[in-house]
N, C-alpha and C. Protein backbone atom coordinates (compact mmCIF):
# COMPACT_ATOMS: atom_id res chain seq x y z
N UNK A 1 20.70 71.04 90.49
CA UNK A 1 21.49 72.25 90.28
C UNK A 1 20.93 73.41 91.10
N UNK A 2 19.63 73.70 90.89
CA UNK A 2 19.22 74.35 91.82
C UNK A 2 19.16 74.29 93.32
N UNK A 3 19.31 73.19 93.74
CA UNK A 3 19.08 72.75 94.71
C UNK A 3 20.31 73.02 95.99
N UNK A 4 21.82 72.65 94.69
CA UNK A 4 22.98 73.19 95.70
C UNK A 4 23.26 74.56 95.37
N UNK A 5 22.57 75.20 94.77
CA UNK A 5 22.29 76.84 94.89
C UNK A 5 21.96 77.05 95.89
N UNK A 6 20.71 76.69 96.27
CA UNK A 6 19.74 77.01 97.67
C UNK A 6 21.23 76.64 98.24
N UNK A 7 21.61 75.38 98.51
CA UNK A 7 21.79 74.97 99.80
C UNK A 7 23.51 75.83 100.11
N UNK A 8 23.97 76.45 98.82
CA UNK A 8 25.36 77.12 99.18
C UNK A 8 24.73 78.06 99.83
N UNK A 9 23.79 78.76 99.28
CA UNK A 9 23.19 80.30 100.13
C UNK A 9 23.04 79.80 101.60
N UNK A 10 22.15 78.68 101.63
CA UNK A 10 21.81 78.45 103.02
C UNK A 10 23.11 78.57 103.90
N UNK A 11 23.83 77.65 103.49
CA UNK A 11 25.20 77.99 104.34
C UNK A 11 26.01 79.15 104.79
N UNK A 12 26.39 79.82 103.12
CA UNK A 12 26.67 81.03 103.10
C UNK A 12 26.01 82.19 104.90
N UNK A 13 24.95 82.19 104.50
CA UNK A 13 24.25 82.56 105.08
C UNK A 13 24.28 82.40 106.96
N UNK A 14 24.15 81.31 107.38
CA UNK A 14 24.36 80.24 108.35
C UNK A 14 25.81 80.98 109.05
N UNK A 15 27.01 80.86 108.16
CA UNK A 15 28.24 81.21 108.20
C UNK A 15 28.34 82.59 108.72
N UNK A 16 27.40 83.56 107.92
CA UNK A 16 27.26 85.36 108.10
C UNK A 16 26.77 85.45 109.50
N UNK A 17 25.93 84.69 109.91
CA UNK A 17 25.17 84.91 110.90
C UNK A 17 25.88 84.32 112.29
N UNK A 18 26.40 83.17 112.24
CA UNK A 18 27.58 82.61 113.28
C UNK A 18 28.35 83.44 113.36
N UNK A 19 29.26 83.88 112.41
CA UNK A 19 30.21 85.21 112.29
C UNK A 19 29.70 86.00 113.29
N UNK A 20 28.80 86.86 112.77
CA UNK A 20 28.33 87.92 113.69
C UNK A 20 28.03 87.48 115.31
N UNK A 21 27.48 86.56 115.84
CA UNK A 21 27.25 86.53 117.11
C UNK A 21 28.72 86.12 117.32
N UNK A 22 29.67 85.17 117.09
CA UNK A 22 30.62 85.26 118.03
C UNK A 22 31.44 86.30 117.80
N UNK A 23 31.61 87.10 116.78
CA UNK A 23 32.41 88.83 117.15
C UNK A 23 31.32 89.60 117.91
N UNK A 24 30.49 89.80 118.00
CA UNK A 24 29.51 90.45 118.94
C UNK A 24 30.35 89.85 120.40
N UNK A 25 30.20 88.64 120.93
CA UNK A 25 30.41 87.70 122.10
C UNK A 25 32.12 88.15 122.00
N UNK A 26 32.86 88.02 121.00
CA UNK A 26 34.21 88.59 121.45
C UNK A 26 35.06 89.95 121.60
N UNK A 27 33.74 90.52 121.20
CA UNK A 27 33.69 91.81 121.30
C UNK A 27 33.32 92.24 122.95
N UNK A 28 32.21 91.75 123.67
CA UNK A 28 32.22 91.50 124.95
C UNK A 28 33.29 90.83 125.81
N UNK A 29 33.86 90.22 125.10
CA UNK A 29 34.78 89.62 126.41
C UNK A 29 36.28 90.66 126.40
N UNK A 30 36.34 91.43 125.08
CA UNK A 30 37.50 92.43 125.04
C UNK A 30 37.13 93.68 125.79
N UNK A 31 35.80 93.75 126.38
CA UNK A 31 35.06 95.43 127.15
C UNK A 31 35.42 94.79 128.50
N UNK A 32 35.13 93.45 128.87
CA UNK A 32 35.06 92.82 129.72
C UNK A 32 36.40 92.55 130.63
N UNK A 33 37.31 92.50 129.89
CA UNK A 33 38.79 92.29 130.11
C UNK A 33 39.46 93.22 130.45
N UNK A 34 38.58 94.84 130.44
CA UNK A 34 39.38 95.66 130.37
C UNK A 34 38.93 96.17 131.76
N UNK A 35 39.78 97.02 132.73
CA UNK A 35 40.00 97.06 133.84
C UNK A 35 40.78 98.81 134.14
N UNK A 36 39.75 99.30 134.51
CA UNK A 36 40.35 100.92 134.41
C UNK A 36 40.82 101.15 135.86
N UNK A 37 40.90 100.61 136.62
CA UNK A 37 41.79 100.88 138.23
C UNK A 37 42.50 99.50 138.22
N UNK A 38 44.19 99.81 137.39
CA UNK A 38 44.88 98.59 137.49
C UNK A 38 45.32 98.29 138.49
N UNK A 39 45.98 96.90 139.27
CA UNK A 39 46.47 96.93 140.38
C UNK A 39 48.03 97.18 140.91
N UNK A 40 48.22 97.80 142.13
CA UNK A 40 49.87 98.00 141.45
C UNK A 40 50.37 97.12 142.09
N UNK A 41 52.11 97.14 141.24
CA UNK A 41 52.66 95.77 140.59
C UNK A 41 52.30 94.51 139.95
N UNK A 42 51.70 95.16 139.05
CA UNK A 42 51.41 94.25 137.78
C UNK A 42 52.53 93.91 136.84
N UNK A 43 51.63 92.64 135.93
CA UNK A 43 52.66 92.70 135.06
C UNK A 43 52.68 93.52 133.53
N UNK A 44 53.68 93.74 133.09
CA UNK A 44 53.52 94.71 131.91
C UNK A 44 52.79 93.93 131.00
N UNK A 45 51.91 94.11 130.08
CA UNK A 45 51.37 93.30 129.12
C UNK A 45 51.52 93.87 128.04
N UNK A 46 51.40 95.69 127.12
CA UNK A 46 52.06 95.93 125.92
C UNK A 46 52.37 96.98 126.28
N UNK A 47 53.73 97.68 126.26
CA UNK A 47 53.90 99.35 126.25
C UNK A 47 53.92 99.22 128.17
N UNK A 48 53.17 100.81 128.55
CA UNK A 48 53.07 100.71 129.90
C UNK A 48 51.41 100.20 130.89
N UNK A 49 51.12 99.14 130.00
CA UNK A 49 49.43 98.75 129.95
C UNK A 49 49.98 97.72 130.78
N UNK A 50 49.44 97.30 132.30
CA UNK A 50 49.77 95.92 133.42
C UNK A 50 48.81 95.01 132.61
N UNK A 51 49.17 93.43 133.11
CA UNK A 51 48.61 92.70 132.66
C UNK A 51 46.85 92.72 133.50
N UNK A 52 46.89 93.00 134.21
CA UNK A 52 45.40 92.99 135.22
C UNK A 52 44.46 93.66 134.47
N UNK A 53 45.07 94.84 133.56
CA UNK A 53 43.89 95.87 132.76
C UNK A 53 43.86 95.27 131.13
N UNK A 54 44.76 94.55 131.12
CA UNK A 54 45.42 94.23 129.03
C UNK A 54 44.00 93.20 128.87
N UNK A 55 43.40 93.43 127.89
CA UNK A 55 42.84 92.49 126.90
C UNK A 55 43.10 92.58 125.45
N UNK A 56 42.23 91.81 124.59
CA UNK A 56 43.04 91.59 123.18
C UNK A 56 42.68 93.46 122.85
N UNK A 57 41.52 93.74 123.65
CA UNK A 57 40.87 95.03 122.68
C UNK A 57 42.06 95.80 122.43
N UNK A 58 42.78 96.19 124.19
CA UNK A 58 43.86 97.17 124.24
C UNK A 58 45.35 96.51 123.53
N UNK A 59 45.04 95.21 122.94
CA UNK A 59 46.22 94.89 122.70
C UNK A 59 46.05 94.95 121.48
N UNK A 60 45.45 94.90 120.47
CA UNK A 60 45.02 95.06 119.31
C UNK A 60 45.16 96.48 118.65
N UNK A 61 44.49 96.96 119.80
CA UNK A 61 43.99 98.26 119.08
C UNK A 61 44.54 99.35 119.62
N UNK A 62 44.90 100.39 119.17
CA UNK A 62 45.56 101.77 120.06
C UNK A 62 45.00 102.35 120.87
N UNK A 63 43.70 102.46 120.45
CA UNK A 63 43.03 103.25 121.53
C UNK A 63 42.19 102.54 122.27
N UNK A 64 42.13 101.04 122.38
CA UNK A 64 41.13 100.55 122.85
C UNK A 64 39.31 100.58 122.90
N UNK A 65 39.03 100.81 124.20
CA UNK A 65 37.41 100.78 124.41
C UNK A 65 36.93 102.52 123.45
N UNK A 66 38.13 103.27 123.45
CA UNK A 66 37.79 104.34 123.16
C UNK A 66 37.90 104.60 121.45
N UNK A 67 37.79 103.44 121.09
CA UNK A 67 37.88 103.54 119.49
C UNK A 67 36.66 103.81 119.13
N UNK A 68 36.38 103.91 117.81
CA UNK A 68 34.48 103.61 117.67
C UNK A 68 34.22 102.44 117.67
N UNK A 69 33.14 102.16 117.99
CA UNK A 69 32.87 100.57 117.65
C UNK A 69 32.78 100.15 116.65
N UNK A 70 32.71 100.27 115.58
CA UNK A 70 32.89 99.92 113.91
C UNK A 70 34.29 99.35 114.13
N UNK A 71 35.01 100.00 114.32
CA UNK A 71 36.70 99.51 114.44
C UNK A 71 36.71 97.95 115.21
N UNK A 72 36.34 98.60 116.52
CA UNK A 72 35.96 96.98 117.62
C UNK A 72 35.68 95.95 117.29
N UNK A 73 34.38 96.21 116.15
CA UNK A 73 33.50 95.04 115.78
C UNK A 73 34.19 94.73 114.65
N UNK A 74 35.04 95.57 113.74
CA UNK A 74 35.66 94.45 112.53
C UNK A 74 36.77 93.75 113.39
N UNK A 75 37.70 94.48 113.73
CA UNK A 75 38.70 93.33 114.91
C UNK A 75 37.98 92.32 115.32
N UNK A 76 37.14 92.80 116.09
CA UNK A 76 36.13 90.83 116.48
C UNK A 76 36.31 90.18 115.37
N UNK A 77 35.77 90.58 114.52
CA UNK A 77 34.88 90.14 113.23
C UNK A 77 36.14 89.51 112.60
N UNK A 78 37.19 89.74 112.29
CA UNK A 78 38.54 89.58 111.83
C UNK A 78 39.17 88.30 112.44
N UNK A 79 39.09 88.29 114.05
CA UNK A 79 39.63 87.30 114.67
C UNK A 79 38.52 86.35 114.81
N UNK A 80 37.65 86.07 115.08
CA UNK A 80 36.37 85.23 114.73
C UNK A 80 36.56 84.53 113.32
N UNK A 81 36.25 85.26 111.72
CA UNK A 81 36.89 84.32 110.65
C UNK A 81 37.83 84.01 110.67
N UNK A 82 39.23 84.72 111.18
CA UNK A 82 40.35 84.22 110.95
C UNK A 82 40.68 82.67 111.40
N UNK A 83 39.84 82.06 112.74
CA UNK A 83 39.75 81.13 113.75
C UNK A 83 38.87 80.15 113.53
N UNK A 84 37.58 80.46 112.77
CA UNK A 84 36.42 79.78 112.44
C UNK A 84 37.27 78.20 111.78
């Protein structure tokens, strides 16, 4: 009994910590994606945003890179469990 105590925490745990590095890591690839001298004739990707500059950040989020990062990192964090 004790034993699958430990071992739910262990997991639990295991789980918190995977979480966090891949929203950290998809949190980088949404800074990464983003492209502030778009190219012209692009394609539209949401609103008047070309596809060359669109990542999930700006597609997600309204303000993009310019949100706080608290915001950024639960979106990661959100699409990471949602996917896990």
């Amino acid at each position: 009994s004790q034993q699958a105590g430990t071992m739910c925490r262990l997991l639990v745990t295991m789980f918190v910590i995977f979480g966090h590095w891949l929203a950290c890591i998809w949190h980088a690839v949404g800074l990464a994606g983003i492209n502030d001298t778009p190219t012209e004739g692009g394609m539209i990707c949401s609103g008047n945003i070309e596809l060359s500059s669109c990542s999930w950040l700006i597609a997600r989020i309204p303000d993009g890179k310019d949100s706080p990062i608290s915001t950024r990192y639960v979106a990661s964090l959100y699409h990471v469990l949602s996917t896990m």
